[in-house]
PDB file of N, CA and C in Angstrom:
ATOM      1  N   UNK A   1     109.850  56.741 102.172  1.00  0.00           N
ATOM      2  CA  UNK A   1     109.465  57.161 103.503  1.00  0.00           C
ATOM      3  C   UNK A   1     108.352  58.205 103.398  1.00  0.00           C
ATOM      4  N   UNK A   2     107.735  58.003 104.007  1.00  0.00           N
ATOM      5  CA  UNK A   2     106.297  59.034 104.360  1.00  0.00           C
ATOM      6  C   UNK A   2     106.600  60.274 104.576  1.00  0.00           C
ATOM      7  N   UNK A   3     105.763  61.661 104.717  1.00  0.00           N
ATOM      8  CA  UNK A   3     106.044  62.806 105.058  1.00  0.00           C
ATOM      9  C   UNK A   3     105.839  62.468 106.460  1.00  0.00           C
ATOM     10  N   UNK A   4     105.988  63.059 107.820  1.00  0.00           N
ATOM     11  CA  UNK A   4     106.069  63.334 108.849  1.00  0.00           C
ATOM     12  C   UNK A   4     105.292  64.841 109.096  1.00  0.00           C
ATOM     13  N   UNK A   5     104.660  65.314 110.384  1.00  0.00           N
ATOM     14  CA  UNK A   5     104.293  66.716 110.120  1.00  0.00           C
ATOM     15  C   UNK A   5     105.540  67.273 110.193  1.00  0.00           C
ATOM     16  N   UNK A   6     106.549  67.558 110.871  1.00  0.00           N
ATOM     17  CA  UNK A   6     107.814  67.923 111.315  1.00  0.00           C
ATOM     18  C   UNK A   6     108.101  68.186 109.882  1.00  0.00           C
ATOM     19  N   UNK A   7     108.038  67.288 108.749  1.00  0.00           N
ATOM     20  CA  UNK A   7     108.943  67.537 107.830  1.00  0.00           C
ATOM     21  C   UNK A   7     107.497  68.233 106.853  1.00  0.00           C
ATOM     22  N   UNK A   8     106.218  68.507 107.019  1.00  0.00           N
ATOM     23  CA  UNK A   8     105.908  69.467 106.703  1.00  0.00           C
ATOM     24  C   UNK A   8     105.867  70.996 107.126  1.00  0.00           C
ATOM     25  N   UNK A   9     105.679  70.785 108.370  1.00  0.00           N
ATOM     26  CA  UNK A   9     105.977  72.002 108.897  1.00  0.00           C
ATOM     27  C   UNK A   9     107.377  72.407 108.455  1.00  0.00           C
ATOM     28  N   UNK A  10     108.501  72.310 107.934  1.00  0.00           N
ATOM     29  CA  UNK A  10     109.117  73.038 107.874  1.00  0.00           C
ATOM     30  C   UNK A  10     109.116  73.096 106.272  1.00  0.00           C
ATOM     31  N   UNK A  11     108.511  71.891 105.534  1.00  0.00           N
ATOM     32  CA  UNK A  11     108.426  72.761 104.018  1.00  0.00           C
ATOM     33  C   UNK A  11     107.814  73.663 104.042  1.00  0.00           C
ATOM     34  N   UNK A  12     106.410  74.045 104.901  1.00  0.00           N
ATOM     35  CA  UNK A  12     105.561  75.267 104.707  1.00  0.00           C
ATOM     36  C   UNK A  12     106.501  76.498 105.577  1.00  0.00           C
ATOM     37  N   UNK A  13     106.987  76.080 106.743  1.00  0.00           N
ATOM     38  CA  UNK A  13     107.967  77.753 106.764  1.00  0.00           C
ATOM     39  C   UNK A  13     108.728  78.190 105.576  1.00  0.00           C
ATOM     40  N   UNK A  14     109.395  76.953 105.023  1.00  0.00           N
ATOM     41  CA  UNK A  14     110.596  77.378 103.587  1.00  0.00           C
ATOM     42  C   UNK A  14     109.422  77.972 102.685  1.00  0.00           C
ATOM     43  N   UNK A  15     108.254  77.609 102.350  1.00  0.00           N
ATOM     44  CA  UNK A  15     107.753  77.947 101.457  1.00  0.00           C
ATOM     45  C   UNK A  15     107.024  79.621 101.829  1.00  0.00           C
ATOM     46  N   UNK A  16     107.033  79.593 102.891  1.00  0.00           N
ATOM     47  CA  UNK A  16     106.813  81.219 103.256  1.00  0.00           C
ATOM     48  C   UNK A  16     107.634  82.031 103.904  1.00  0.00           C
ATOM     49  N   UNK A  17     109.067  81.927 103.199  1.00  0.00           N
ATOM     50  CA  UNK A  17     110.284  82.271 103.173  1.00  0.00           C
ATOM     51  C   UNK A  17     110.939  82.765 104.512  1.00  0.00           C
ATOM     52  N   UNK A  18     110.424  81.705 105.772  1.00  0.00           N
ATOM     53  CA  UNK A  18     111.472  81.613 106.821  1.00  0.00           C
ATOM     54  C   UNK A  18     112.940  80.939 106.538  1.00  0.00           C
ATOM     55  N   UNK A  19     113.531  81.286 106.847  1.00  0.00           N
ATOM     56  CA  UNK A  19     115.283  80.386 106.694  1.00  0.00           C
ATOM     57  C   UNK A  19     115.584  80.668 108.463  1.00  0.00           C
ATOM     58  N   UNK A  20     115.660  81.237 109.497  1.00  0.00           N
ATOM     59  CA  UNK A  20     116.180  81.531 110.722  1.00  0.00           C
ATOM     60  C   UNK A  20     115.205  81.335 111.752  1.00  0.00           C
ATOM     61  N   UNK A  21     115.348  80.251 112.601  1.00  0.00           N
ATOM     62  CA  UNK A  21     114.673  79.301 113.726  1.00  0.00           C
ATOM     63  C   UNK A  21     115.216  79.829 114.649  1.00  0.00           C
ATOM     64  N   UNK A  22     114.286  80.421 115.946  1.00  0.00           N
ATOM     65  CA  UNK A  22     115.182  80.649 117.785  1.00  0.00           C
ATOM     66  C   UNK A  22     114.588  79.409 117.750  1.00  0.00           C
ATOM     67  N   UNK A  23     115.401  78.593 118.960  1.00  0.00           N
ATOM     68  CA  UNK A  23     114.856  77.786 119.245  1.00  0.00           C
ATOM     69  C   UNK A  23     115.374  77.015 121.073  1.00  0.00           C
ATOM     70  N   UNK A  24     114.388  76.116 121.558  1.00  0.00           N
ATOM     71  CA  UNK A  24     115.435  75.613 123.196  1.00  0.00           C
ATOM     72  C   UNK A  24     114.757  74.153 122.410  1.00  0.00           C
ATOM     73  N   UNK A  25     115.775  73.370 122.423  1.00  0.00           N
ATOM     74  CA  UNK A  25     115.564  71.915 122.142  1.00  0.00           C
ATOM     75  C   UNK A  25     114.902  71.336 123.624  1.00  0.00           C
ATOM     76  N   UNK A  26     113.784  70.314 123.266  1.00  0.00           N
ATOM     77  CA  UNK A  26     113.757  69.578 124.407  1.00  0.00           C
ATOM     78  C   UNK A  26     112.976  68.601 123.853  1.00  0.00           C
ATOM     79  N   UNK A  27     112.103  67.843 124.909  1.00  0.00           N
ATOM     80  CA  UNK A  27     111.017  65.972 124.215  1.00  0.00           C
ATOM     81  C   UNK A  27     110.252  67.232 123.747  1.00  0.00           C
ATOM     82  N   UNK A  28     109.607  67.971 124.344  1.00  0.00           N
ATOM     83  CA  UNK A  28     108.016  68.323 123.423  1.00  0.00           C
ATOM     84  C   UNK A  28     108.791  68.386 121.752  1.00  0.00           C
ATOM     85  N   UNK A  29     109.897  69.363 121.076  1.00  0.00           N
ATOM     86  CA  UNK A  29     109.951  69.408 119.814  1.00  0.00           C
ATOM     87  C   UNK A  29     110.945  68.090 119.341  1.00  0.00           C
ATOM     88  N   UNK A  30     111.331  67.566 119.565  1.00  0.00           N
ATOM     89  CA  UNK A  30     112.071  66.760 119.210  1.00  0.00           C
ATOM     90  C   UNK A  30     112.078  66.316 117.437  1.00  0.00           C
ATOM     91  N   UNK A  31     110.799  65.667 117.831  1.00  0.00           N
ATOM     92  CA  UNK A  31     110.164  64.961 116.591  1.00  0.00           C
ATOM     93  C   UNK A  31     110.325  66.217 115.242  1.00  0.00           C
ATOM     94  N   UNK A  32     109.938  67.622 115.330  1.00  0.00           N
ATOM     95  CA  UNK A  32     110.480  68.920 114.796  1.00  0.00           C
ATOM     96  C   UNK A  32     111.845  69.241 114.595  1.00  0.00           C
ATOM     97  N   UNK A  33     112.671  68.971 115.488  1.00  0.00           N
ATOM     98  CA  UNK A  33     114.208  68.838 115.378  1.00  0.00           C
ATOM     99  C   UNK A  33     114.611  67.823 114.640  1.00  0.00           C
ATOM    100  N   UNK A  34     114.150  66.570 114.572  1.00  0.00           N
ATOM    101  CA  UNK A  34     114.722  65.197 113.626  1.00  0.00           C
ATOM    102  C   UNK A  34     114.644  65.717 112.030  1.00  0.00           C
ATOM    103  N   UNK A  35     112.986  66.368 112.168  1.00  0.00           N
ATOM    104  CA  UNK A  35     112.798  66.942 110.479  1.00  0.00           C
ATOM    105  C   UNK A  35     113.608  68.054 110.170  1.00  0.00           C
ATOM    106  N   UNK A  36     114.026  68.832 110.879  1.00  0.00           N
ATOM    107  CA  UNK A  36     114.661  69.941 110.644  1.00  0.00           C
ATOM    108  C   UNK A  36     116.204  69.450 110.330  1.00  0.00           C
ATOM    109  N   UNK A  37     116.814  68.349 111.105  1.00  0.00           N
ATOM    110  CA  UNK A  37     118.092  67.869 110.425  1.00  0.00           C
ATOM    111  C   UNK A  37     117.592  67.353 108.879  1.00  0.00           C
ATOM    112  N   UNK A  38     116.503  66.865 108.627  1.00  0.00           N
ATOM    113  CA  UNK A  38     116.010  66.477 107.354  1.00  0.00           C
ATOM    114  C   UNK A  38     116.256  67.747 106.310  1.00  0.00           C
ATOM    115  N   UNK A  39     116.362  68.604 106.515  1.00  0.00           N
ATOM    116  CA  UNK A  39     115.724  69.508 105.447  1.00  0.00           C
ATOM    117  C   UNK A  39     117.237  69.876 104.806  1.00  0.00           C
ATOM    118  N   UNK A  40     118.304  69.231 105.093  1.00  0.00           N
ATOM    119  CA  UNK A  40     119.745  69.575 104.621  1.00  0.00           C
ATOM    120  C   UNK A  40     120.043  71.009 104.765  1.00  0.00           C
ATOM    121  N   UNK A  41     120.314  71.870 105.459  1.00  0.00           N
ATOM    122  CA  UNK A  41     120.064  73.108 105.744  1.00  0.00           C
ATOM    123  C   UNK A  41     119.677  74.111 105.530  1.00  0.00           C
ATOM    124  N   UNK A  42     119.057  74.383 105.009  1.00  0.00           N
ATOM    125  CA  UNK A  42     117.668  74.846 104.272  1.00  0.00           C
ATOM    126  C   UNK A  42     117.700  76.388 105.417  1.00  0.00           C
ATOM    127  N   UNK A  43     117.426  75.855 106.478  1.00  0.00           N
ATOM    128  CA  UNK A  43     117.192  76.446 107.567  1.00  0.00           C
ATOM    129  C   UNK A  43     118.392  76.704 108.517  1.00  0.00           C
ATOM    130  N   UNK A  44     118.350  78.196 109.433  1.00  0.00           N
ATOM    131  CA  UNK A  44     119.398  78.729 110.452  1.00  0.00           C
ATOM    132  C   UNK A  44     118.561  78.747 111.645  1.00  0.00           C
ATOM    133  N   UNK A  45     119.135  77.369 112.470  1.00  0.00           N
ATOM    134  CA  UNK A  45     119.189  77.547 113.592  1.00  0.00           C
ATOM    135  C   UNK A  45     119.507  77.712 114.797  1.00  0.00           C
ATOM    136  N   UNK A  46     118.931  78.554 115.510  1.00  0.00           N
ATOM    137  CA  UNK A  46     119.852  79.360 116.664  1.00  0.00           C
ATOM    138  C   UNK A  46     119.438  78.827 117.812  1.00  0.00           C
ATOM    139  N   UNK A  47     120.180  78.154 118.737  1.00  0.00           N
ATOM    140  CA  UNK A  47     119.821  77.754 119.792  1.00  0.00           C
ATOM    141  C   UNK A  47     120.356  79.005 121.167  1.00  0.00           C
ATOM    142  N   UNK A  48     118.544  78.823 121.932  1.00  0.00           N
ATOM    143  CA  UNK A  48     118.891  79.795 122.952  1.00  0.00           C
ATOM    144  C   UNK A  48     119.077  78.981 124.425  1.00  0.00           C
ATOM    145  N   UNK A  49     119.195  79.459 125.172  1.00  0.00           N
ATOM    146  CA  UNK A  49     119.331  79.057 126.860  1.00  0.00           C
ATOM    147  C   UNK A  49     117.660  79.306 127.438  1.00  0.00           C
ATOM    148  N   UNK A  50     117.041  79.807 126.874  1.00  0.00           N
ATOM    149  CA  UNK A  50     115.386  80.079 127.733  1.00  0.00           C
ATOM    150  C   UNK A  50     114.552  80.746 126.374  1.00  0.00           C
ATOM    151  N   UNK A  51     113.284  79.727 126.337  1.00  0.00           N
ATOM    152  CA  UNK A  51     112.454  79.954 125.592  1.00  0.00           C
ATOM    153  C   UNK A  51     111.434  81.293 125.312  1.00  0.00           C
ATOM    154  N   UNK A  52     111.835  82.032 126.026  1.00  0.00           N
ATOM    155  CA  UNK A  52     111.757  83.673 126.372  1.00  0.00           C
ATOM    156  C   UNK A  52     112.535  83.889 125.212  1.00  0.00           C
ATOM    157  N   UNK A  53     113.777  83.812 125.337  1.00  0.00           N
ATOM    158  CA  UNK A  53     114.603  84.418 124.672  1.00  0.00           C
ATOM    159  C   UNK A  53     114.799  84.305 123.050  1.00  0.00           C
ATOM    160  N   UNK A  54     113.819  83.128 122.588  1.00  0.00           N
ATOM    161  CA  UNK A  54     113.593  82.875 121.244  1.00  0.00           C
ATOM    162  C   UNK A  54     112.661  83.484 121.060  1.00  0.00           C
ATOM    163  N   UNK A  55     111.246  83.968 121.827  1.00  0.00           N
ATOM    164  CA  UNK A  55     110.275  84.617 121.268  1.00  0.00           C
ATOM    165  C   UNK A  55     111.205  86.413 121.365  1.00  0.00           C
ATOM    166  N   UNK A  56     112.130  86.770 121.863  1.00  0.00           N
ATOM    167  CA  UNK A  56     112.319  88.185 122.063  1.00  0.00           C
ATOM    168  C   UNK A  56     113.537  88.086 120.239  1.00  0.00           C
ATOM    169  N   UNK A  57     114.422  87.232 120.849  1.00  0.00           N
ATOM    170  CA  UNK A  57     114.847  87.262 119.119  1.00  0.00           C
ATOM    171  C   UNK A  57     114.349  87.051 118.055  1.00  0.00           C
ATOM    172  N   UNK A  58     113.163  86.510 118.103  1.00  0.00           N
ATOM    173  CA  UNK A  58     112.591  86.042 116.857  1.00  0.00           C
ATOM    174  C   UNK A  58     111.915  87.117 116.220  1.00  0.00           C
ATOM    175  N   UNK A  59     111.205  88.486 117.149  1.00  0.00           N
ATOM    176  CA  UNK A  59     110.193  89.492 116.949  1.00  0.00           C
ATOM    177  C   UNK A  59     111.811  90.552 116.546  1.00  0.00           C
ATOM    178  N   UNK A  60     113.152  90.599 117.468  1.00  0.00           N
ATOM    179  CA  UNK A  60     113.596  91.719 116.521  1.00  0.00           C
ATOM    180  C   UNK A  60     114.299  91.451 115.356  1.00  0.00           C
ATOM    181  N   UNK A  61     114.137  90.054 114.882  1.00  0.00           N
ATOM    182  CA  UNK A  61     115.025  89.601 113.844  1.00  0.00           C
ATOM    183  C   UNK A  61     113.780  89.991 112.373  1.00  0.00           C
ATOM    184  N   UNK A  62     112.715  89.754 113.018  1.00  0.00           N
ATOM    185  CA  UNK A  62     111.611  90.040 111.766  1.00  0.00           C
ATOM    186  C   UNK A  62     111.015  91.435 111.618  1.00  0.00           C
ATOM    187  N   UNK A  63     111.640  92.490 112.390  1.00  0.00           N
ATOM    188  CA  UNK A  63     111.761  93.878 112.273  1.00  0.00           C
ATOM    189  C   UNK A  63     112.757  94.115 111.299  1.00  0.00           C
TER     190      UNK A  63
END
């Protein structure tokens, strides 16, 4: 099977040592979510209720 960007984009976060995703699932990421079940969990992701609320956790989690 081919790479996908989805499943590059998240080798290049692993490779610049993200492990913890905010995130609101919907169609725009989807195709990002399929690769991200790809990556065998590699990655922590946190699902929020409003896409606000992933950019406010995401800035005090990287403090």
């Amino acid at each position: 099977m081919s790479q996908t960007v989805g499943d590059f984009f998240w080798h290049r976060l692993h490779d610049w040592g993200v492990h913890t995703i905010f995130g609101y699932p919907g169609d725009g990421v989807n195709g990002l979510l399929g690769a991200l079940q790809r990556t065998n969990g590699q990655f922590r992701f946190v699902q929020v209720r409003h896409e606000e609320m992933a950019a406010f956790m995401a800035c005090a989690h990287a403090k």
